[in-house]
Protein backbone atom coordinates (compact mmCIF):
# COMPACT_ATOMS: atom_id res chain seq x y z
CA UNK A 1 -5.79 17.67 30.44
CA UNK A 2 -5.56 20.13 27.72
CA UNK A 3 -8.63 20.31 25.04
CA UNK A 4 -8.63 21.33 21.69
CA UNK A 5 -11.45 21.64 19.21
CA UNK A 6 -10.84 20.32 15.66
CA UNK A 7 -13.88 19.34 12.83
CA UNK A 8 -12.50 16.12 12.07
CA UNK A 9 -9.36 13.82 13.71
CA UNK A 10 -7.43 11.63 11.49
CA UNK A 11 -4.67 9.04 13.82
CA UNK A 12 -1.74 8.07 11.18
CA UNK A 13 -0.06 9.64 8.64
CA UNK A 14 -0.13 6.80 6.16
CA UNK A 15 -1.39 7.17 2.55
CA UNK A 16 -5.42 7.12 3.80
CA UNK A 17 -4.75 9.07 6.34
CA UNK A 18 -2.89 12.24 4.73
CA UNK A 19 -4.72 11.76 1.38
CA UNK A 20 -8.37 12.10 3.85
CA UNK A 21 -6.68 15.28 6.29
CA UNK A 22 -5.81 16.70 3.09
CA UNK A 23 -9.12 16.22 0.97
CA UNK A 24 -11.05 17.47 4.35
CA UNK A 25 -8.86 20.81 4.91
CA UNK A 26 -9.26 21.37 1.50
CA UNK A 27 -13.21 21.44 1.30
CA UNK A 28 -12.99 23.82 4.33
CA UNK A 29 -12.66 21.19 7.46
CA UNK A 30 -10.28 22.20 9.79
CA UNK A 31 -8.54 18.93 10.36
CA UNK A 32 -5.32 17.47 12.98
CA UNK A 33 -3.75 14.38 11.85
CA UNK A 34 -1.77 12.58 14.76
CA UNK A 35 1.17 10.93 13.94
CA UNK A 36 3.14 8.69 16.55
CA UNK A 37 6.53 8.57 14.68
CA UNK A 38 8.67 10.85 14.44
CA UNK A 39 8.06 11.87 10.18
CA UNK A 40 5.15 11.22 8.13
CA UNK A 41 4.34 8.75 5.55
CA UNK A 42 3.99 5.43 7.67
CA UNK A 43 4.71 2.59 4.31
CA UNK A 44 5.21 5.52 2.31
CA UNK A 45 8.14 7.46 3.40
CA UNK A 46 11.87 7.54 3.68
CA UNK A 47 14.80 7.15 6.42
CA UNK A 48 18.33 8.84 5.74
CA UNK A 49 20.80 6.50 6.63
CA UNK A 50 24.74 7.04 6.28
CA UNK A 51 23.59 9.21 3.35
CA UNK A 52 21.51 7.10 1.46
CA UNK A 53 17.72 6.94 1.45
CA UNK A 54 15.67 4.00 2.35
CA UNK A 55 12.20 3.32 1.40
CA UNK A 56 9.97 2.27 4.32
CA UNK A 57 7.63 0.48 2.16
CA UNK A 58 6.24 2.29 -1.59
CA UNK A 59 8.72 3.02 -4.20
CA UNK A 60 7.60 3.79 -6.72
CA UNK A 61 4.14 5.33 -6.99
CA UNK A 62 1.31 5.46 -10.37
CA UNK A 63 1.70 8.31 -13.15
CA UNK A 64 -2.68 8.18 -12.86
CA UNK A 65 -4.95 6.77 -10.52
CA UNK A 66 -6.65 7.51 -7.04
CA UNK A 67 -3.87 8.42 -5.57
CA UNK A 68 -2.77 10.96 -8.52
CA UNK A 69 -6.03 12.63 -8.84
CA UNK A 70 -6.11 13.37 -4.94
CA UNK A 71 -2.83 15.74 -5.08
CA UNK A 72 -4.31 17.55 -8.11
CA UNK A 73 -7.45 18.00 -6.04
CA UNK A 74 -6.07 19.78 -3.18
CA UNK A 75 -3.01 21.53 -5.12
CA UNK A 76 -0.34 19.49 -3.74
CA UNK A 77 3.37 19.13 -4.91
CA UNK A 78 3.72 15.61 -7.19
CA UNK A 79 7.69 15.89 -8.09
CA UNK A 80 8.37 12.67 -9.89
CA UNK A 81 10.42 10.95 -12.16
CA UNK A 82 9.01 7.58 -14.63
CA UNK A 83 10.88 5.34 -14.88
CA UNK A 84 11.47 2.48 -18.01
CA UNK A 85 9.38 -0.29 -18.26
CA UNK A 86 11.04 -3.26 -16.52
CA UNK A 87 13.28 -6.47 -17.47
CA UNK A 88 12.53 -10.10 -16.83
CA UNK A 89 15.10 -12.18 -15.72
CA UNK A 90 14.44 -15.95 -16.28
CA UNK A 91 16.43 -18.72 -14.81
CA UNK A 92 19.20 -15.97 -14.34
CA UNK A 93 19.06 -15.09 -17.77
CA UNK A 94 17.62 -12.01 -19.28
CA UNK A 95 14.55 -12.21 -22.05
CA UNK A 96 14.47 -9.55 -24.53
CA UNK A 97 10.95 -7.89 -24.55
CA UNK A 98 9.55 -5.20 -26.95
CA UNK A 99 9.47 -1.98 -24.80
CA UNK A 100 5.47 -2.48 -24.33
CA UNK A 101 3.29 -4.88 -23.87
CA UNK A 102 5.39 -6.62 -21.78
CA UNK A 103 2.91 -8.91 -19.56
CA UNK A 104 1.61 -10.54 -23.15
CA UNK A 105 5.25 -10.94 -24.32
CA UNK A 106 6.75 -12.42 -21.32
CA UNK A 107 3.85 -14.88 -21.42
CA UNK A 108 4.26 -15.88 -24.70
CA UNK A 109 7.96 -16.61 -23.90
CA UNK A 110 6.92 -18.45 -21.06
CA UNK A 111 3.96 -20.76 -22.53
CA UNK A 112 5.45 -23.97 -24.27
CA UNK A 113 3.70 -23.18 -28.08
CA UNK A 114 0.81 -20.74 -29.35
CA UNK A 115 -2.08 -22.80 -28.46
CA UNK A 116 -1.34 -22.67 -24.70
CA UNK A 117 -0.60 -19.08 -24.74
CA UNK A 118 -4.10 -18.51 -26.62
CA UNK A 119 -6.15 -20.79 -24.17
CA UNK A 120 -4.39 -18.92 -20.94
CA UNK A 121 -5.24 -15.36 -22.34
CA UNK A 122 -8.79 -16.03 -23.20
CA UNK A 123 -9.47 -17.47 -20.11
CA UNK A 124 -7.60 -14.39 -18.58
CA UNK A 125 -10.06 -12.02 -20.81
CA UNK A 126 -13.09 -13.86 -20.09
CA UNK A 127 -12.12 -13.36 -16.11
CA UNK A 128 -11.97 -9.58 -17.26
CA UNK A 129 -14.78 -8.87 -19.02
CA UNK A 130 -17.53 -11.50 -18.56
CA UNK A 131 -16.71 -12.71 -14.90
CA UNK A 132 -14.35 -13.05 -12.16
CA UNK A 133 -12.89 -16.66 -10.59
CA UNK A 134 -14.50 -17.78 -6.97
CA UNK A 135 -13.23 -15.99 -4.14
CA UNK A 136 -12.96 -19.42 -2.82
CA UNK A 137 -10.11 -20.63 -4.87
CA UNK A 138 -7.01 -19.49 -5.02
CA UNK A 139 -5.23 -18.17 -8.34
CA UNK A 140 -2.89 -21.09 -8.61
CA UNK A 141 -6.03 -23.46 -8.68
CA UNK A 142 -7.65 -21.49 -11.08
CA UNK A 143 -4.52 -21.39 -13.28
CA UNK A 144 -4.17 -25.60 -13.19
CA UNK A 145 -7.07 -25.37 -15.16
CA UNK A 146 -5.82 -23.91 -17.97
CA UNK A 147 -1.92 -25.59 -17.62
CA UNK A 148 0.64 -26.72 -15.52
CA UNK A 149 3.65 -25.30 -17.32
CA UNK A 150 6.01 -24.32 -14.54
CA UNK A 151 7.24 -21.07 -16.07
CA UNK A 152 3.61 -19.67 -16.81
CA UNK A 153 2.75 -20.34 -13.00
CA UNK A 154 5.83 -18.28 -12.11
CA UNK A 155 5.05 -15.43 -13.63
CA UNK A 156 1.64 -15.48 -12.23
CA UNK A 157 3.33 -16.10 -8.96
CA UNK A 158 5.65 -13.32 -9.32
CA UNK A 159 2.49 -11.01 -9.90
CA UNK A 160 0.43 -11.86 -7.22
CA UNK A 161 3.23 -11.80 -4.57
CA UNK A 162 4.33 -8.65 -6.20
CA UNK A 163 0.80 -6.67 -5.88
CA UNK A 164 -1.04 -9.08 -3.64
CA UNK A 165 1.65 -9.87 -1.21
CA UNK A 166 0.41 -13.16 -1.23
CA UNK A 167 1.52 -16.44 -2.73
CA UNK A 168 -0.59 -17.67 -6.33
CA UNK A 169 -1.43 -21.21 -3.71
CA UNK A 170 -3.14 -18.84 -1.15
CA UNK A 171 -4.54 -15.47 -2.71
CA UNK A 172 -7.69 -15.74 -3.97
CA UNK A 173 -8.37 -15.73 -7.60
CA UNK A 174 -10.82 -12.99 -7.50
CA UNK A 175 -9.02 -10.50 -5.96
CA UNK A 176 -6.36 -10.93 -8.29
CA UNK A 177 -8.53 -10.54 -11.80
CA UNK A 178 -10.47 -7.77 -9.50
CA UNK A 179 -6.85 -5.94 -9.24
CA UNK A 180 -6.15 -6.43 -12.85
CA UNK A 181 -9.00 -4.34 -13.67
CA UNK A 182 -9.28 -2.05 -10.50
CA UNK A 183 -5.78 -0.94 -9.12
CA UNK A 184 -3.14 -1.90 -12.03
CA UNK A 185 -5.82 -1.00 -15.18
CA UNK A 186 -5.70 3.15 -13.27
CA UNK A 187 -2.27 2.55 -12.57
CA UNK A 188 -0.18 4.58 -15.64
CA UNK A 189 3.12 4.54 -15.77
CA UNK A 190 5.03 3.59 -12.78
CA UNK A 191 7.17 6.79 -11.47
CA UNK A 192 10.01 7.41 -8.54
CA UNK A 193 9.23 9.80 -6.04
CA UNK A 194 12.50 13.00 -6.12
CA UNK A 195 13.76 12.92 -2.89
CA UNK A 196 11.83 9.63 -1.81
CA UNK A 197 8.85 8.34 -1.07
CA UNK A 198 8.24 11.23 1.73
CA UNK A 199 8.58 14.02 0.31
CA UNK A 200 5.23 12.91 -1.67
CA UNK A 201 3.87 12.58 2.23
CA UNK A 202 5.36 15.76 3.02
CA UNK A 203 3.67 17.88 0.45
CA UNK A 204 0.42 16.41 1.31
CA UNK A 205 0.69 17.60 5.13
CA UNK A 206 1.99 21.41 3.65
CA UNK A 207 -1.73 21.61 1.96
CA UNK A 208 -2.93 20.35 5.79
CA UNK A 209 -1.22 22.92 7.21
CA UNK A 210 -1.69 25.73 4.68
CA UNK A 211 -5.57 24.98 5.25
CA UNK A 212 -5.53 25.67 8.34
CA UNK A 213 -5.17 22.34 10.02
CA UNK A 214 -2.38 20.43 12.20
CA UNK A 215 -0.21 17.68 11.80
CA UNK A 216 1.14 15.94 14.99
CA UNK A 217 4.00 13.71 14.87
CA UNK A 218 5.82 11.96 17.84
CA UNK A 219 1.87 12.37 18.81
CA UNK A 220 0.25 8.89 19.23
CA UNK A 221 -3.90 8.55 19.76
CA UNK A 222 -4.42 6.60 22.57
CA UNK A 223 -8.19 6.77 23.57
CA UNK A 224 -11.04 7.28 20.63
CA UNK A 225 -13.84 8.60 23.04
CA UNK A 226 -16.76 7.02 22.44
CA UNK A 227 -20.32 7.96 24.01
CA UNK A 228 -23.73 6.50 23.16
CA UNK A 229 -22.57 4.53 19.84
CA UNK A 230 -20.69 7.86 18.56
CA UNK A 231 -17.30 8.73 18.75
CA UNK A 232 -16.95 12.59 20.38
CA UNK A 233 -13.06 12.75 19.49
CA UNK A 234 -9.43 11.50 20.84
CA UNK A 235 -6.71 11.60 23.42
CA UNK A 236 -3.50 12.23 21.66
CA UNK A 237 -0.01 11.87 23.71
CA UNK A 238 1.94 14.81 22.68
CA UNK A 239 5.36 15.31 23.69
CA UNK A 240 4.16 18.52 26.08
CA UNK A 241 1.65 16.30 27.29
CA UNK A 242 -2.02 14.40 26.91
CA UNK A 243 -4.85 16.75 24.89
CA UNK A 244 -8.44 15.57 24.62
CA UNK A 245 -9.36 16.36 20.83
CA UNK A 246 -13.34 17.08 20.65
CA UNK A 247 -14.04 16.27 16.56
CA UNK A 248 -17.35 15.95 14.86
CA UNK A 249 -15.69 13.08 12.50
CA UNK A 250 -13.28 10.74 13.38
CA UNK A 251 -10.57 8.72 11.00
CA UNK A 252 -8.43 5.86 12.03
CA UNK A 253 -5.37 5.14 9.05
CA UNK A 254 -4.03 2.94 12.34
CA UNK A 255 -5.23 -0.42 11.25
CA UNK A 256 -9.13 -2.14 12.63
CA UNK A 257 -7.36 -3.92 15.33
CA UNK A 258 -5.56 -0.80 16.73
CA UNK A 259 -8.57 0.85 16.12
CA UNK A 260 -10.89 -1.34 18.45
CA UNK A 261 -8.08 -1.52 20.94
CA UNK A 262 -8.18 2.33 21.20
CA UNK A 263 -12.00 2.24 20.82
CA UNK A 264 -12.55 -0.25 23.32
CA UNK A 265 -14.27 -3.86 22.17
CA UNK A 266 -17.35 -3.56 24.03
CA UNK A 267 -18.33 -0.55 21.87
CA UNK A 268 -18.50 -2.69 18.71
CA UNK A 269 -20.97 -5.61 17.56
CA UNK A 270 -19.78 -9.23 17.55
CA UNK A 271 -19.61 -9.25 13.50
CA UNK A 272 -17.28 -6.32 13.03
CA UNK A 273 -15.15 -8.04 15.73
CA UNK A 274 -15.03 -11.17 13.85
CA UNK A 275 -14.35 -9.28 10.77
CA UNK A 276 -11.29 -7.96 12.73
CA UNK A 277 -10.34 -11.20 14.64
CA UNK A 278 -9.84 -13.00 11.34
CA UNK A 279 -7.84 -10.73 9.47
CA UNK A 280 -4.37 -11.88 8.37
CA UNK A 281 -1.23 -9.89 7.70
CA UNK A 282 0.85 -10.75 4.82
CA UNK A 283 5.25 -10.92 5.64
CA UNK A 284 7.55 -8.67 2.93
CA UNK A 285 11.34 -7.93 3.12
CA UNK A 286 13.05 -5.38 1.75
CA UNK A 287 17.00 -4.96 1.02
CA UNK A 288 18.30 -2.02 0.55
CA UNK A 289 21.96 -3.05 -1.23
CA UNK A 290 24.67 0.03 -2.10
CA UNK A 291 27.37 0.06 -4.28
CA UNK A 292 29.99 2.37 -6.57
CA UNK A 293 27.81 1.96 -9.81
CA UNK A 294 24.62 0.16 -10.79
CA UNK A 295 24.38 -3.68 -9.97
CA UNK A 296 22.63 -3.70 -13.19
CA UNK A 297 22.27 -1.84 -16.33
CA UNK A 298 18.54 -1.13 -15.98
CA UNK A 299 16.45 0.79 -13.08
CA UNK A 300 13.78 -1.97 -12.56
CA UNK A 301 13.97 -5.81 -12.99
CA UNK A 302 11.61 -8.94 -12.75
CA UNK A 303 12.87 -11.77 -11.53
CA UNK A 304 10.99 -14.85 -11.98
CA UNK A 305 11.45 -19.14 -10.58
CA UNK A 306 13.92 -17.53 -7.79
CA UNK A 307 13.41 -18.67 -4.10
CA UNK A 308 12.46 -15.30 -2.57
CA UNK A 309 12.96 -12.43 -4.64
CA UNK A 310 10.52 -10.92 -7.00
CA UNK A 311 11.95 -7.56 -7.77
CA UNK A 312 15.52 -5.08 -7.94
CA UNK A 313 14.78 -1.43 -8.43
CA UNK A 314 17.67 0.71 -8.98
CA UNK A 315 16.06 4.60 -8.67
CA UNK A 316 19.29 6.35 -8.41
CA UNK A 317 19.83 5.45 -11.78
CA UNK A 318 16.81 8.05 -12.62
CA UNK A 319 16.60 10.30 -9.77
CA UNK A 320 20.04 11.97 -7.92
CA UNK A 321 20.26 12.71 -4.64
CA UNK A 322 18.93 9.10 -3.10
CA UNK A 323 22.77 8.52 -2.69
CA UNK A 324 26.07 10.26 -2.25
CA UNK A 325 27.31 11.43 -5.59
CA UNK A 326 29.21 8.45 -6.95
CA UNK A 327 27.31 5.36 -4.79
CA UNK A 328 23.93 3.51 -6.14
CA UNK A 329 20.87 2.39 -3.78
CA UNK A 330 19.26 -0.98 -4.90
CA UNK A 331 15.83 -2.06 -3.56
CA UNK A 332 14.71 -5.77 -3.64
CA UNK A 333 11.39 -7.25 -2.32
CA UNK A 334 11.13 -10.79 -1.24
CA UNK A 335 7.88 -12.84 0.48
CA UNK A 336 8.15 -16.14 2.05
CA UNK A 337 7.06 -19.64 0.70
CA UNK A 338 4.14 -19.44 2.82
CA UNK A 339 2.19 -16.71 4.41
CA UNK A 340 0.86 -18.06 7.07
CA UNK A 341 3.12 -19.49 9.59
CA UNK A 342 6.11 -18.44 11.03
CA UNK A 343 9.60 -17.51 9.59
CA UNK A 344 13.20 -18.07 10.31
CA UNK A 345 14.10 -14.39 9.43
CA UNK A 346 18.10 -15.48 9.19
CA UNK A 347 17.06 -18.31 6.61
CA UNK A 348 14.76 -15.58 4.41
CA UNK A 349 17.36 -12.92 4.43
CA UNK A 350 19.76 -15.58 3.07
CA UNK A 351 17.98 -17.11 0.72
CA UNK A 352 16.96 -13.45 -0.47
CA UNK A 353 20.45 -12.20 -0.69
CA UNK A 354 21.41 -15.76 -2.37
CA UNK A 355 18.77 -15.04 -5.86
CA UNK A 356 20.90 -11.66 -5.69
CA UNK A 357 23.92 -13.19 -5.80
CA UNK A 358 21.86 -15.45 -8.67
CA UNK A 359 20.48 -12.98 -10.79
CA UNK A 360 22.76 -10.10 -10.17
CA UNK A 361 25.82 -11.13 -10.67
CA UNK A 362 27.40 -7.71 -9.54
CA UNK A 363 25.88 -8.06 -6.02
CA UNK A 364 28.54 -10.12 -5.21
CA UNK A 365 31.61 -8.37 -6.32
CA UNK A 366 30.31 -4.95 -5.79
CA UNK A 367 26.74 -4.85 -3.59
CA UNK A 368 27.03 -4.69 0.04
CA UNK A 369 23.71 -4.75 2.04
CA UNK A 370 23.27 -1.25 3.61
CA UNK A 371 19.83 -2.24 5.58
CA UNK A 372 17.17 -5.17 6.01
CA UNK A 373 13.43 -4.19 6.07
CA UNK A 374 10.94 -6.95 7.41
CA UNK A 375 7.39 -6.01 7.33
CA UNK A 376 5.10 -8.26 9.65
CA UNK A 377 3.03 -8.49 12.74
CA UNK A 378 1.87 -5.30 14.10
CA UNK A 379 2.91 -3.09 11.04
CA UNK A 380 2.86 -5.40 7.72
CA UNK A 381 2.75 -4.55 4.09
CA UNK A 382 -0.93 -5.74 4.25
CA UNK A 383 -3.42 -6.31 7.12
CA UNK A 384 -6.31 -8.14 5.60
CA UNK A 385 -4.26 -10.22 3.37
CA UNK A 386 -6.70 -11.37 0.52
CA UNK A 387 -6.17 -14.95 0.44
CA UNK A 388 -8.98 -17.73 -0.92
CA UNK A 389 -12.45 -16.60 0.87
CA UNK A 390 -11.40 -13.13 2.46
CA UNK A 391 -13.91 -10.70 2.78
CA UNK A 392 -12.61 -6.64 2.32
CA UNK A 393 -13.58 -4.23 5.48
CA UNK A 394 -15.97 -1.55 4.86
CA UNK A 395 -14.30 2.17 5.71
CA UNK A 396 -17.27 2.30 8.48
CA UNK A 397 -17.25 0.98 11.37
CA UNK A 398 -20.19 0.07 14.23
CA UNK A 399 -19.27 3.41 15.84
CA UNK A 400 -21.08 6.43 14.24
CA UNK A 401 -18.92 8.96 12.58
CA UNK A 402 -15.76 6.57 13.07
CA UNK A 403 -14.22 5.79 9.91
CA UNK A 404 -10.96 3.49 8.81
CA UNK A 405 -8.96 4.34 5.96
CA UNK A 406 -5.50 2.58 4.64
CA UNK A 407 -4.96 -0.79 2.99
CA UNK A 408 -7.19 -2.74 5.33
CA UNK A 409 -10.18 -1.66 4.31
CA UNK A 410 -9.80 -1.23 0.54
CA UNK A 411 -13.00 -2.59 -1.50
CA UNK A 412 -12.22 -5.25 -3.92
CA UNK A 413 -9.38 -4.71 -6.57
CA UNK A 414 -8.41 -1.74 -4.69
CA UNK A 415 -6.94 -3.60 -1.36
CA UNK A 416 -3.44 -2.08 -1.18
CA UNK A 417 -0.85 -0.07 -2.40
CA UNK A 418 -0.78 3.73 -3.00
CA UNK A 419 -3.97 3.72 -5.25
CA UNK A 420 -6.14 1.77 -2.64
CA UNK A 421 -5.33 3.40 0.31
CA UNK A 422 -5.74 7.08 -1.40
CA UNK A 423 -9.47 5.58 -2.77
CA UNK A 424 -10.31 4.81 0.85
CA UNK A 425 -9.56 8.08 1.86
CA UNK A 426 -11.75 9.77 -0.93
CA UNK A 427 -14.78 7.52 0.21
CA UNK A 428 -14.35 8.18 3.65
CA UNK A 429 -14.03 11.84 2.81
CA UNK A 430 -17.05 12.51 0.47
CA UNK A 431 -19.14 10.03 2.94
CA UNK A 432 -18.79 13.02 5.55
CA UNK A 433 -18.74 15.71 3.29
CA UNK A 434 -22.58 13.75 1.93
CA UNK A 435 -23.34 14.14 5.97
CA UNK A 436 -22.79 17.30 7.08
CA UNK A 437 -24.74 18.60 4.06
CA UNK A 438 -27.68 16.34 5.17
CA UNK A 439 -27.02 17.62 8.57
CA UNK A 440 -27.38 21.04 7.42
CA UNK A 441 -30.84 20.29 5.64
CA UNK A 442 -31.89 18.93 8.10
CA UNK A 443 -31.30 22.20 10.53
CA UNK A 444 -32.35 24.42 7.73
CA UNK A 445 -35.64 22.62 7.37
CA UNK A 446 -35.96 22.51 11.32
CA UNK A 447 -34.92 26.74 11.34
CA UNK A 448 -37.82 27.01 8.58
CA UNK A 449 -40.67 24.75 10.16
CA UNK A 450 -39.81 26.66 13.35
């Protein structure tokens, strides 16, 4: 077996994993991320099909935030385009909204008279500044408190499914204030990617490269090699064959299960395994839907009290070149009634495509579904789903100098998306950065005493 020496080993090409190889090769670690598909970007990249481009996951991505501030940090290429702040459809109906401050005004429309709208927000503004719900309730629960107006919990539904990928009866109400003022406070204004989601992913992987590091794809880890509690590097399956990878540092963006399967159980403690064990992964669908002009006269709409569907975005309205010149590319997300469980994927793709044919009344003269995305099992939109009484992974594991990055681990308010994932990787990144200088203290101390 062929070996090759690198400082650190990152396995996936996800957000945490490219924002970490390129943070590391650009404080001077020469770094190889392996990749087992064929492009980079796991969630956050794109597929050309029949000449459109289809997200595999992330969208759009945040003007400011994490995930922002790590491309200005290593010099990489952030071509994007904002886009206008959304429209709420209601019932099937649109509701006029002042151009900001659209959360307050929607909810305003939705309460029933002034006095409920001022007893939700303070509630809402004591969660945010004084302190958060139980983790042991879910946001629905905490929301009967204050009303039971239908409309007001669908909106709050809509939000949490949309950000939390979990229904308002199951995520906990924590997490959700926590993301309110973690992730979506940083956020900024929400922006499409020109070109798509990869070539965001792409430009991260040039700094790799131009630092003199490696990026692998079609190149799956199979074996973290683990000796005496530490990790001493990888096996990665290239396409010319097996190479043992000997790394000081090791970072998995493959997801804690993965990561103990290719670690080995008996190498961790019985609490991190039950960490692991009882992690659940949240279901998402996405339709991609084409047509000869926009299904509707704004790039991004909210749609709330449907069966399935939260969201449309429209981003060849604002960005060329995601479709052939004279065709449109529609995005809409969906999530199931009920998160845990199983689903009858024929009966959620219909009753997604029937709140299109609801609340875009287009679709069905002029949309015609290019391609079906269902995220799930082995590679969902999140792995450690926060509902009521979750507990978030730390980016350490059991295993010394074997980290985790990606949505799985992200500390509270920061469990998903772009932003979380690209915070995981700075932690990760500064943690060994804080260790090597200790290390070299240490020797410097040892070269002086001796």
């Amino acid at each position: 077996m062929r070996q090759e020496q690198y400082d650190a080993v990152v396995i996936g090409s996800g957000v945490g994993g490219l924002c970490a190889g390129a943070l590391l090769a650009h404080r001077g670690v020469k770094t190889l991320v392996a990749e087992k598909l064929p492009d980079v970007g796991g969630r956050c990249s794109t597929i050309d099909y029949k000449g459109f481009k289809i997200p595999v996951g992330a969208v759009g991505v945040p003007s400011s935030g994490p995930f922002r501030e790590v491309f200005e940090e290593v010099g990489a290429e952030f071509n994007v385009q904002q886009h206008p702040e959304g429209k709420y459809i209601v019932d099937g109906t649109e509701v006029s909204l002042p151009e900001k401050g659209q959360f307050n005004a929607i909810l305003s429309h939705c309460c029933k008279d002034e006095a409920e709208f001022t007893r939700i927000k303070k509630a809402m503004r004591r969660a945010d500044t004084w302190e958060k719900p139980s983790n042991e309730i879910t946001l629905r629960d905490w929301l009967l408190q204050y009303t039971s107006n239908e409309n007001v919990h669908a909106l709050f539904q809509n939000v949490c499914a949309a950000f939390i990928i979990a229904n308002a009866h199951e995520a906990s109400a924590q997490e959700f204030f926590d993301i309110r003022t973690g992730m979506m406070r940083s956020y900024g204004a929400a922006c499409f990617p020109l070109g798509g989601s990869i070539k965001l992913m792409e430009s991260l992987a040039a700094v790799i490269r131009s630092r003199g590091g490696d990026v692998w794809t079609r190149s799956p880890a199979s074996n973290i090699l683990v000796s005496d509690q530490k990790t001493r590097g990888v096996v990665v399956d290239t396409p010319k064959g097996e190479v043992e990878i000997t790394a000081n540092a090791v970072i998995s963006n493959a997801g804690p299960k993965r990561t103990v399967e290719m670690a080995g159980r008996e190498h961790f403690d019985k609490g991190f395994l039950s960490e692991v064990d009882s992690m659940r992964p949240s279901f998402q669908m996405w339709i991609a839907t084409i047509s000869d002009r926009p299904l509707y006269d704004w790039p991004m709409i909210t749609t709330l009290k449907t069966r399935r569907m939260i969201n449309m975005m429209i981003p060849s309205m604002v960005i060329p070149g995601l479709a052939p010149e004279g065709k449109h590319i529609h995005y809409s997300i969906s999530g199931p009634a009920e998160q845990s469980g199983h689903w009858n994927m024929k009966e959620e793709v219909d009753l997604h495509i029937q709140d299109l044919k609801d609340n875009v009344p287009l679709f069905s003269t002029h949309g015609e579904v290019l391609h079906v995305g269902c995220y799930h099992g082995g590679w969902p939109t999140i792995t450690n789903t926060p509902f009521a009484g979750y507990q978030p992974m730390k980016q350490k594991t059991p295993i010394e100098n074997l980290y985790q990055v990606g949505e799985a681990v992200g500390p509270r308010g920061w469990m998903g998306g772009t932003p979380g994932c690209a915070l995981t990787a700075r932690l990760v990144v500064d943690e060994i950065m804080k260790r090597a200088e200790r290390e070299r203290a240490r020797a410097a101390r040892a070269g002086g005493n001796g």
